[in-house]
Protein backbone atom coordinates (compact mmCIF):
# COMPACT_ATOMS: atom_id res chain seq x y z
CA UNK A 1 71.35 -124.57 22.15
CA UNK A 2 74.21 -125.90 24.44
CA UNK A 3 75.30 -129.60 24.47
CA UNK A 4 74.94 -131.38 26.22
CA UNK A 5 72.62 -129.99 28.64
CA UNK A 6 69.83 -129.19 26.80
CA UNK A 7 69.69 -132.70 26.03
CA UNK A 8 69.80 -133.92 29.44
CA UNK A 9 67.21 -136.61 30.72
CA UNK A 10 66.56 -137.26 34.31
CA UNK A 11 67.08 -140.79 33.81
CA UNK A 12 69.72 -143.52 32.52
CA UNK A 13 72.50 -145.91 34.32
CA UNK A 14 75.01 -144.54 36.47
CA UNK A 15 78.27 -143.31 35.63
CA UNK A 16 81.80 -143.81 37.50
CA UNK A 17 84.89 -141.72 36.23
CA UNK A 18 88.29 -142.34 37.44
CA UNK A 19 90.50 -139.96 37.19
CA UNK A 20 94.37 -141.47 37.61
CA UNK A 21 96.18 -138.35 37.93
CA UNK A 22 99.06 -137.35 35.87
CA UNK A 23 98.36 -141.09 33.89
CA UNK A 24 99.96 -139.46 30.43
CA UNK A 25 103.60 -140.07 30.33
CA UNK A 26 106.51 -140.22 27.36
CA UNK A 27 108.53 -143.13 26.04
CA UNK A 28 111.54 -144.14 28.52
CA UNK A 29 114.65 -143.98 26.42
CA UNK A 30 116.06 -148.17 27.05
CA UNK A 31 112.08 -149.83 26.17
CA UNK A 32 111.00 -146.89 23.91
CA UNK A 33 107.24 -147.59 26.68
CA UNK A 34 105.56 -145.42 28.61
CA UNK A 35 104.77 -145.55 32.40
CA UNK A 36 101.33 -146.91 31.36
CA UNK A 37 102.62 -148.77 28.76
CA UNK A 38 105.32 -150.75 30.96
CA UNK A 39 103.30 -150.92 33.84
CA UNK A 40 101.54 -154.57 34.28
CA UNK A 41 97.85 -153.91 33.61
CA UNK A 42 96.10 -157.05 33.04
CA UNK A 43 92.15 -155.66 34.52
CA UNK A 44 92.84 -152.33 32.22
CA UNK A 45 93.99 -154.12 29.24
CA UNK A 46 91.39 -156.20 29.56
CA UNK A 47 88.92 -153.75 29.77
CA UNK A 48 90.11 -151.79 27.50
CA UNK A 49 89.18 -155.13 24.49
CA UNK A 50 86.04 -153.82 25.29
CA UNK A 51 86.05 -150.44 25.30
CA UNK A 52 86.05 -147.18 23.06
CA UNK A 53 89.64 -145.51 23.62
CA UNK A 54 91.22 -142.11 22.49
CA UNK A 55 93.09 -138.74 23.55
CA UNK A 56 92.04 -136.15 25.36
CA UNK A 57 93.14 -133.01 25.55
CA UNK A 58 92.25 -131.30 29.28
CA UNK A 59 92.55 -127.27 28.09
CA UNK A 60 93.82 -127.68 24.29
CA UNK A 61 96.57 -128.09 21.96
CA UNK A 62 99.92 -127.22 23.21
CA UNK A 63 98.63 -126.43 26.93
CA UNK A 64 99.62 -127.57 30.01
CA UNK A 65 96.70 -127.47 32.58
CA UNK A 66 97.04 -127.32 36.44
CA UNK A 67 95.07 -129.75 38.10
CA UNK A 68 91.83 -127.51 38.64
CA UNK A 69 91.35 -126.93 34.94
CA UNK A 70 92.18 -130.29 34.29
CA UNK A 71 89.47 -131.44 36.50
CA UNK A 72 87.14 -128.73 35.64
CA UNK A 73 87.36 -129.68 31.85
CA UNK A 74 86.59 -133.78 33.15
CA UNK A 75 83.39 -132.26 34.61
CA UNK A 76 82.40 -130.92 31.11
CA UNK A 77 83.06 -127.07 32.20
CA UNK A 78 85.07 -125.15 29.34
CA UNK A 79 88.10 -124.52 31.85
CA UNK A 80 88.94 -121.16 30.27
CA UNK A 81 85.42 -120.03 30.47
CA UNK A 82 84.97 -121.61 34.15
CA UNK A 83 89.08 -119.93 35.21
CA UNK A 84 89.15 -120.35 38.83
CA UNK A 85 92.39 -120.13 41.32
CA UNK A 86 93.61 -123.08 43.23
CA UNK A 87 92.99 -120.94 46.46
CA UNK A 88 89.59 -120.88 45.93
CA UNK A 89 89.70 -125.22 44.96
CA UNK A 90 91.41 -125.05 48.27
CA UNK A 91 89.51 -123.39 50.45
CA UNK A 92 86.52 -125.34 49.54
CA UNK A 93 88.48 -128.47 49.79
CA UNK A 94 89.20 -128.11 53.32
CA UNK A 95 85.42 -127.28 53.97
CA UNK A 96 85.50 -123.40 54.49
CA UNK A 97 82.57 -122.06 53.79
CA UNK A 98 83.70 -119.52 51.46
CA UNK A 99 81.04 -116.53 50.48
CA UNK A 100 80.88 -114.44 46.93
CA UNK A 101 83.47 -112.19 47.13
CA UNK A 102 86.27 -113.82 48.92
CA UNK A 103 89.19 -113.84 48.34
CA UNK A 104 90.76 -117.18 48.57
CA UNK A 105 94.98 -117.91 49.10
CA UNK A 106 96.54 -121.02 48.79
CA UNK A 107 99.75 -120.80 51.31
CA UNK A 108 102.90 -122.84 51.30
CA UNK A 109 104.95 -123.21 54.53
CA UNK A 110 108.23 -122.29 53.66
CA UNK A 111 111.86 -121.85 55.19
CA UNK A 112 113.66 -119.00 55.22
CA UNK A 113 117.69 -118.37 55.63
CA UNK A 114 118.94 -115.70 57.83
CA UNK A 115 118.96 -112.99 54.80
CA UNK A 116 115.34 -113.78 54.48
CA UNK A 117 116.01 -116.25 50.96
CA UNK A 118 114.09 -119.52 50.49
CA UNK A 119 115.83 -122.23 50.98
CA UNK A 120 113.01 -125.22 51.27
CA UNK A 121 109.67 -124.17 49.41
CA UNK A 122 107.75 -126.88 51.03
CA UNK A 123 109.29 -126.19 55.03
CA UNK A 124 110.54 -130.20 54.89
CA UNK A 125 107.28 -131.19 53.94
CA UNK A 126 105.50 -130.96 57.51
CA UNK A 127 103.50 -133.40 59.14
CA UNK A 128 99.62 -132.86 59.29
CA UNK A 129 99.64 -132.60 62.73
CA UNK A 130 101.98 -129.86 62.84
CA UNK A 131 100.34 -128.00 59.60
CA UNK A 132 97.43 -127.49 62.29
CA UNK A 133 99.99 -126.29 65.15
CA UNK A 134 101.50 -123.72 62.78
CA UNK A 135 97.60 -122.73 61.47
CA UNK A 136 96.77 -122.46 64.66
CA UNK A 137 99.14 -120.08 65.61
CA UNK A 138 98.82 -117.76 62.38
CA UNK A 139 95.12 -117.57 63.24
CA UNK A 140 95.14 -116.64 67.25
CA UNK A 141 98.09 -113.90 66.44
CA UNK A 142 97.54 -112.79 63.06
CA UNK A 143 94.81 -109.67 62.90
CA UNK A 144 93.16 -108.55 59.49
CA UNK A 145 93.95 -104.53 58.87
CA UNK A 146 91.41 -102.02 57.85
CA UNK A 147 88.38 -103.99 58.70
CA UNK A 148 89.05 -107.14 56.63
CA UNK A 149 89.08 -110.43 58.38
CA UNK A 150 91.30 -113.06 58.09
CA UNK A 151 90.78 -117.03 58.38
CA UNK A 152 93.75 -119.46 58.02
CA UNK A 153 92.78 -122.69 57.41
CA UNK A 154 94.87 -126.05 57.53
CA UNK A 155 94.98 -128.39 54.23
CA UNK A 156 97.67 -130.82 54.02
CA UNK A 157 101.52 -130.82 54.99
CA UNK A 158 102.86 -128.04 53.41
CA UNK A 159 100.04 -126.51 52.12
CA UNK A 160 97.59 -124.15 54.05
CA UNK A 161 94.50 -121.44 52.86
CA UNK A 162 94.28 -118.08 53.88
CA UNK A 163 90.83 -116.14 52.98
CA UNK A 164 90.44 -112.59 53.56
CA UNK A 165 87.04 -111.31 53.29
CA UNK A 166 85.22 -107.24 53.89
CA UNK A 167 85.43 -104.19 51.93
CA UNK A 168 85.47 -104.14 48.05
CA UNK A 169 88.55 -106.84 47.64
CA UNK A 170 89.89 -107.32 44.08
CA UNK A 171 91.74 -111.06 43.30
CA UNK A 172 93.88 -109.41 40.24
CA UNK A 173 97.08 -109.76 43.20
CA UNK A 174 100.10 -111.83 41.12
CA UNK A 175 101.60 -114.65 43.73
CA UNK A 176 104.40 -114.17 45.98
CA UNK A 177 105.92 -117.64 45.45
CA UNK A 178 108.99 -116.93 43.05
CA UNK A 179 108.75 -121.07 41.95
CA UNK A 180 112.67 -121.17 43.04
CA UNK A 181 114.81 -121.19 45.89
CA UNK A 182 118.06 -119.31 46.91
CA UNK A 183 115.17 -115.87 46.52
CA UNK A 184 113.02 -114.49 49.02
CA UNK A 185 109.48 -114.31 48.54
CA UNK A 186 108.09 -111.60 45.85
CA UNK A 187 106.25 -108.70 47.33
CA UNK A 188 102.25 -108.54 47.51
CA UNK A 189 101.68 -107.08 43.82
CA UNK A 190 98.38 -105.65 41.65
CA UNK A 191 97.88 -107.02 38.19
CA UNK A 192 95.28 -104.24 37.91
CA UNK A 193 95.10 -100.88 39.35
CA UNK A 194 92.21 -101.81 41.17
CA UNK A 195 93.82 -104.62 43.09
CA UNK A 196 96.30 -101.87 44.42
CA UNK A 197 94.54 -101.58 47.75
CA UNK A 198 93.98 -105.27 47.99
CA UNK A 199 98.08 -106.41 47.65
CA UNK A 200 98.58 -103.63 50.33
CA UNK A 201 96.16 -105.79 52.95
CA UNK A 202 97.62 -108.84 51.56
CA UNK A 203 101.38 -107.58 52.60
CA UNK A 204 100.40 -106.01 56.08
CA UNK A 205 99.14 -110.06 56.28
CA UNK A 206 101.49 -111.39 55.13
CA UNK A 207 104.27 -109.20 57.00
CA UNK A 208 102.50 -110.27 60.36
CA UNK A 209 102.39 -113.52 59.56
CA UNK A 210 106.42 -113.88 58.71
CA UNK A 211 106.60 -112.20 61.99
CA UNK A 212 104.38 -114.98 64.20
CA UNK A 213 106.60 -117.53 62.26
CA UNK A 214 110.08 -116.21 62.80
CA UNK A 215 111.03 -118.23 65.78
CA UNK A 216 110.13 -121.27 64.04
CA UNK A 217 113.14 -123.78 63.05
CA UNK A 218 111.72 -124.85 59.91
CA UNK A 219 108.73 -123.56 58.53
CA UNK A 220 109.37 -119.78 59.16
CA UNK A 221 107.63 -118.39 56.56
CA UNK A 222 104.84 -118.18 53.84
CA UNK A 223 104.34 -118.36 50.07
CA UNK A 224 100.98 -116.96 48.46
CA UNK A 225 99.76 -118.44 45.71
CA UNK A 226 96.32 -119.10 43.16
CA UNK A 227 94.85 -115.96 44.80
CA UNK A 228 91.38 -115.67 43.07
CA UNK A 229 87.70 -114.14 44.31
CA UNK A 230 85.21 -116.99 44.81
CA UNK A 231 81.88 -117.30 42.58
CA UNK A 232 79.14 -119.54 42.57
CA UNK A 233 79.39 -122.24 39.68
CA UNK A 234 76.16 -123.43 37.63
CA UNK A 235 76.04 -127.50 39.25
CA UNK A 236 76.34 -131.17 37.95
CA UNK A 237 72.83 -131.11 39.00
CA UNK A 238 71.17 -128.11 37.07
CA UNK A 239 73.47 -129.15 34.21
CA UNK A 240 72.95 -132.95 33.99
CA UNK A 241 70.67 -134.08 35.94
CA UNK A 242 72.76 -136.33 37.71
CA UNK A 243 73.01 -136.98 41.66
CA UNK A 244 77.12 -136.79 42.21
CA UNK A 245 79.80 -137.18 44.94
CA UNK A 246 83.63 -136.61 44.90
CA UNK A 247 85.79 -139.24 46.63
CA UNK A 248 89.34 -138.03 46.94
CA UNK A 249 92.34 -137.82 49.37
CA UNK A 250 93.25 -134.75 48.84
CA UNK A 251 91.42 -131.54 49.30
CA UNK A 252 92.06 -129.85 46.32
CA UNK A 253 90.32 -132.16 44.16
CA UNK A 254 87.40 -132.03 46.54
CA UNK A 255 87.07 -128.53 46.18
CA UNK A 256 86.65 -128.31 42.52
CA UNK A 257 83.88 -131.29 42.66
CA UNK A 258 82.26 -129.46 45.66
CA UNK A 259 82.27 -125.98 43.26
CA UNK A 260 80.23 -128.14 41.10
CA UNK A 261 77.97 -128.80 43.79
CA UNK A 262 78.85 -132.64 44.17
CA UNK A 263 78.40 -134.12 47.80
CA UNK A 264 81.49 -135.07 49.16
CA UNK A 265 82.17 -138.41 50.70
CA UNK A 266 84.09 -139.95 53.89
CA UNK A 267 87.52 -139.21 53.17
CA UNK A 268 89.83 -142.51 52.25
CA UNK A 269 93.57 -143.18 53.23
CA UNK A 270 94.72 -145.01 50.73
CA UNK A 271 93.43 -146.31 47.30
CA UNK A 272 91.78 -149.31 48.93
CA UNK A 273 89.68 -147.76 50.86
CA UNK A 274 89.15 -145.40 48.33
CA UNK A 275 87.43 -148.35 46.84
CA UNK A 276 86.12 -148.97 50.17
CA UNK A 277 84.32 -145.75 50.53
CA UNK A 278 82.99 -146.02 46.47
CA UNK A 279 80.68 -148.90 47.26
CA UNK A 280 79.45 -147.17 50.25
CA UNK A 281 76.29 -145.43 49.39
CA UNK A 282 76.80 -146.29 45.71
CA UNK A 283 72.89 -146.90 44.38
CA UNK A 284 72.13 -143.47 46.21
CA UNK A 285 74.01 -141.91 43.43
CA UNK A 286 74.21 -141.40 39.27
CA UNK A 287 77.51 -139.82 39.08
CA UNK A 288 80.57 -140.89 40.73
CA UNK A 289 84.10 -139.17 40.41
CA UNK A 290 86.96 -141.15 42.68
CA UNK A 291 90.61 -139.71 42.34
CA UNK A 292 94.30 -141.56 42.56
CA UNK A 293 96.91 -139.01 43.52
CA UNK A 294 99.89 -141.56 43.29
CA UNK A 295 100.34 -141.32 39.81
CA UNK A 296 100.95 -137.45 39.31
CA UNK A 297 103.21 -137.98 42.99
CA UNK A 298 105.77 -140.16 41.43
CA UNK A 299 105.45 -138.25 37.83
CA UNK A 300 106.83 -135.03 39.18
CA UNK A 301 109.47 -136.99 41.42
CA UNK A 302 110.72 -138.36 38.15
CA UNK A 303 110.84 -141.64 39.15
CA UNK A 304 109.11 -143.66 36.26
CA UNK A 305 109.34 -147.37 37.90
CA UNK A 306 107.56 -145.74 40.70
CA UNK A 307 105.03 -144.40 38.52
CA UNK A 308 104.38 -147.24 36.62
CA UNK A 309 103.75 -149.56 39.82
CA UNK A 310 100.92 -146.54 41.05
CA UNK A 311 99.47 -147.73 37.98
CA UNK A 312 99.16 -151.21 39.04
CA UNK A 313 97.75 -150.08 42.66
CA UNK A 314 94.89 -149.01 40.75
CA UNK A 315 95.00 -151.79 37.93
CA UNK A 316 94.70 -154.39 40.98
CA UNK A 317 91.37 -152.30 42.38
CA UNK A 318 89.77 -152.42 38.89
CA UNK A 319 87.72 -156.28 39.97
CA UNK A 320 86.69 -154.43 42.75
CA UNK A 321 85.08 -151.67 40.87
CA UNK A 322 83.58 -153.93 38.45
CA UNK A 323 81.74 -155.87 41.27
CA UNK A 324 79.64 -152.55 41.49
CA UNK A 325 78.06 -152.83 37.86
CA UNK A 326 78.35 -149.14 36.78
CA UNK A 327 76.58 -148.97 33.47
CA UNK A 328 79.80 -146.56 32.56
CA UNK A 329 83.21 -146.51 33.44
CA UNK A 330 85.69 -143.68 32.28
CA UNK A 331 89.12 -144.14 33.05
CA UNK A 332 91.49 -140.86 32.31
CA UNK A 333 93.72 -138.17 33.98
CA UNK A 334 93.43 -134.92 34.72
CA UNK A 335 96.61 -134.15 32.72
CA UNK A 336 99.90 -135.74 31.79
CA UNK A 337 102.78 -136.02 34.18
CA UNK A 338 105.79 -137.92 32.70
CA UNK A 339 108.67 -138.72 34.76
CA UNK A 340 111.24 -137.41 32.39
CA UNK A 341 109.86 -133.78 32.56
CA UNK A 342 109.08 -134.02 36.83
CA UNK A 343 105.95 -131.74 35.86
CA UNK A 344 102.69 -131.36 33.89
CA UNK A 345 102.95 -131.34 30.26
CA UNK A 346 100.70 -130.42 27.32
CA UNK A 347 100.43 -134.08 25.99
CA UNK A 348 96.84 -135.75 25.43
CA UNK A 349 95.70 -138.47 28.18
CA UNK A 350 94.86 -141.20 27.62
CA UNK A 351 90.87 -142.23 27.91
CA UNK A 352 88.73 -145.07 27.96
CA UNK A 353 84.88 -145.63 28.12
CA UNK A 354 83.89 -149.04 29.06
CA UNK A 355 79.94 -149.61 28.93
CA UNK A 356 77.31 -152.00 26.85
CA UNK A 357 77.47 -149.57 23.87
CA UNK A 358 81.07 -149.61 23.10
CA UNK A 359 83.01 -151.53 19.66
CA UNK A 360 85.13 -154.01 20.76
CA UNK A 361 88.85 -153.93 19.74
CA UNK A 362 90.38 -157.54 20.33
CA UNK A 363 93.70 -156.39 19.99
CA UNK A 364 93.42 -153.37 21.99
CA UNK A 365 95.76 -152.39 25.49
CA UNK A 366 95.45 -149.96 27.33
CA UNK A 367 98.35 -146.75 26.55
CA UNK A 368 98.71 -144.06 25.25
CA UNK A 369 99.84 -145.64 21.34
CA UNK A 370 96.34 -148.04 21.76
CA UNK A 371 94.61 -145.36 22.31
CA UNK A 372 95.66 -143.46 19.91
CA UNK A 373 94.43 -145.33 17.50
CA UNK A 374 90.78 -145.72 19.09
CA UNK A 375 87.66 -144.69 17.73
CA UNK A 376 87.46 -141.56 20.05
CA UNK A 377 90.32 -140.11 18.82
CA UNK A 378 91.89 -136.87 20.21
CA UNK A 379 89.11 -134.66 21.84
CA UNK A 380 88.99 -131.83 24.14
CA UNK A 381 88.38 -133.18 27.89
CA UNK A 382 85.10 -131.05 28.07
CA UNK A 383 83.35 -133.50 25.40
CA UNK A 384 84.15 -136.59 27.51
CA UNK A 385 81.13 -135.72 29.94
CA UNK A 386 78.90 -135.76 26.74
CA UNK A 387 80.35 -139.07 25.73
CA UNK A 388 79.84 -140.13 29.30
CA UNK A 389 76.30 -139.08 28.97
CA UNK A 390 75.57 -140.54 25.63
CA UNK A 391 76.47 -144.27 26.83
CA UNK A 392 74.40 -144.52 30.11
CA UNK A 393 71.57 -143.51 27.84
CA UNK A 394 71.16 -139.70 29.24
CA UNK A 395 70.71 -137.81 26.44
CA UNK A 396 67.46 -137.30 24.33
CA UNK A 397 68.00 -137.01 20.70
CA UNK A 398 68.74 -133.80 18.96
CA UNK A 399 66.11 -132.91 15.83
CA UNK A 400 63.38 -134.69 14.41
């Protein structure tokens, strides 16, 4: 028997999980508070009086996730069983209609000096508008060898997808971004014999492309990276039940709801109309997943004031969300991101369930020492769906 789905009942309230990403942090060395902690976060707090809080762990102890196993394990997918590369999340992010079998490249714009070394890993961070100039470009000049094609597709600033698709492709290729500057890229390479033929295609693309992009001032050259072979995922629908949609900025994050076969949504600009876009459609759906980027942002900037006021963006919004009367809130991240380490880290997020079923805890705040002390405990991510399910009433129960 697997939980929770063979539990599953087509019927129960609806369910709205917020993922603030990056939310975990680490003490700041003058107030001995985290981001959330120090952040003013009177809805939350409030909230959280009410609520069943805990830990959870997005992959396990000790690991730091990326954002599409973090995501992936907020679904209620085991993220090492469900591995997939953030060219693939990408692809389908953007709205590519990727096919089994693909292979899927997440591309960074890059700048190169004259010896060919990265100097900028992000090419200045380019505008959107001129992402789709330089895709553009890549795409009318760029030819796929030995009967593969080749699509370049535009994400977001830096960031573009490359999918190359024909013949028997393998994804076990190892990424050509060397995660430093003052280097030129790494070489096309095969984890696995069998991917031998594959990094040679990748390098005669990726040899053109560096040629289209040499007379460029800034981003003259590319980065591969999360190279993986699309395959269909089992869906929130087969699995719960449940009638989902994926509001999010960013298209990463909508690629790993739309793997799990959630609709997606008009896209927001900020976190108001984030908000905005929630209460649109809302009783047309039982699951609801909205993302906040700004969090993670400031997190891996380092800058910890800056992270703490994301929080209150979002804190302010709460009111606004409660106006819609989910019968189940979850608040979480997809991972931590403290300031004082400028990246993911391995430490449990912090989680709360608000809903009718839930012990209240007068003293309670919302952060990551409250919460540690809730009733939930410290749990892998995956069992928060199940928890999720439990309180809008979704699941039958198990045994006479």
């Amino acid at each position: 028997m697997q939980f929770p789905d063979t539990l599953v009942q087509d019927e129960g309230g609806r369910i709205v999980l917020l993922v603030l990403d990056g939310l975990g942090g680490l003490p700041h060395p003058e107030t001995g508070l985290t981001e959330l902690e120090s952040a003013n976060t009177p809805n939350l707090d409030r909230l959280a009086r009410s609520a069943s809080l805990g830990l959870q762990l997005p992959v396990g102890i000790g690991i730091t996730p990326g954002s599409g196993p973090g995501h992936l394990s907020l679904f209620g997918y085991d993220p090492v069983q469900h591995d997939i590369g953030r060219g693939v999340l990408s692809a389908l992010g953007v709205g590519f209609a990727v096919k089994p079998g693909d292979i899927a490249i997440r591309l960074n714009f890059a700048t190169l000096d004259a010896e060919g070394r990265i100097t900028d890993r992000r090419a200045g961070r380019p505008t959107d508008q001129e992402n789709v100039r330089l895709v553009k470009k890549l795409q009318e000049n760029v030819k796929g060898p030995g009967g593969v094609d080749v699509f370049f597709e535009s994400e977001k600033e830096h960031r573009a997808v490359l999918v190359m698709r024909g013949r028997q492709l393998s994804a076990e290729l190892a990424d050509t971004d060397p995660q430093e500057e003052g280097v030129p890229p790494l070489p096309a390479k095969a984890r696995k014999a069998e991917a031998e033929e594959t990094a040679r295609l990748l390098q005669v693309v990726l040899d053109s492309a560096f040629d289209v992009l040499k007379d460029e001032k800034v981003a003259n050259g590319i980065i591969a990276r999360g190279i993986d072979a699309y395959h269909p995922f089992p869906t929130f629908f087969e699995r719960y039940m449940l009638r989902a949609r994926a509001i999010a900025k960013y298209p990463m994050y909508r690629g790993v709801a739309r793997l799990v076969g959630m609709d997606g949504a008009r896209v927001p600009e900020n976190d108001v109309e984030t908000v905005d876009v929630l209460s649109e459609s809302f009783g047309e759906y039982d699951f609801h997943f909205v993302h906040f980027k700004a969090m993670d942002s400031r997190g891996e900037d380092g800058d910890f004031a800056a992270k703490a006021k994301a929080i209150e963006a979002v804190d302010a919004l709460i009111p606004r969300i409660e106006e819609l009367k989910p019968d189940v809130l979850l608040i979480t991240g997809d991972h931590s991101t403290p300031a004082s380490m400028r990246a993911h880290s391995w430490h449990p997020v912090p989680v709360m369930i608000v809903s009718r079923w839930t012990r209240p805890q007068p003293d309670a705040t919302f952060g990551e020492r409250s919460c540690a002390r809730g009733e939930i405990g410290i749990v892998p991510g995956r069992d928060l769906m199940t928890l999720a399910l439990a309180h809008a009433g979704r699941l039958a129960k198990y045994g006479a």
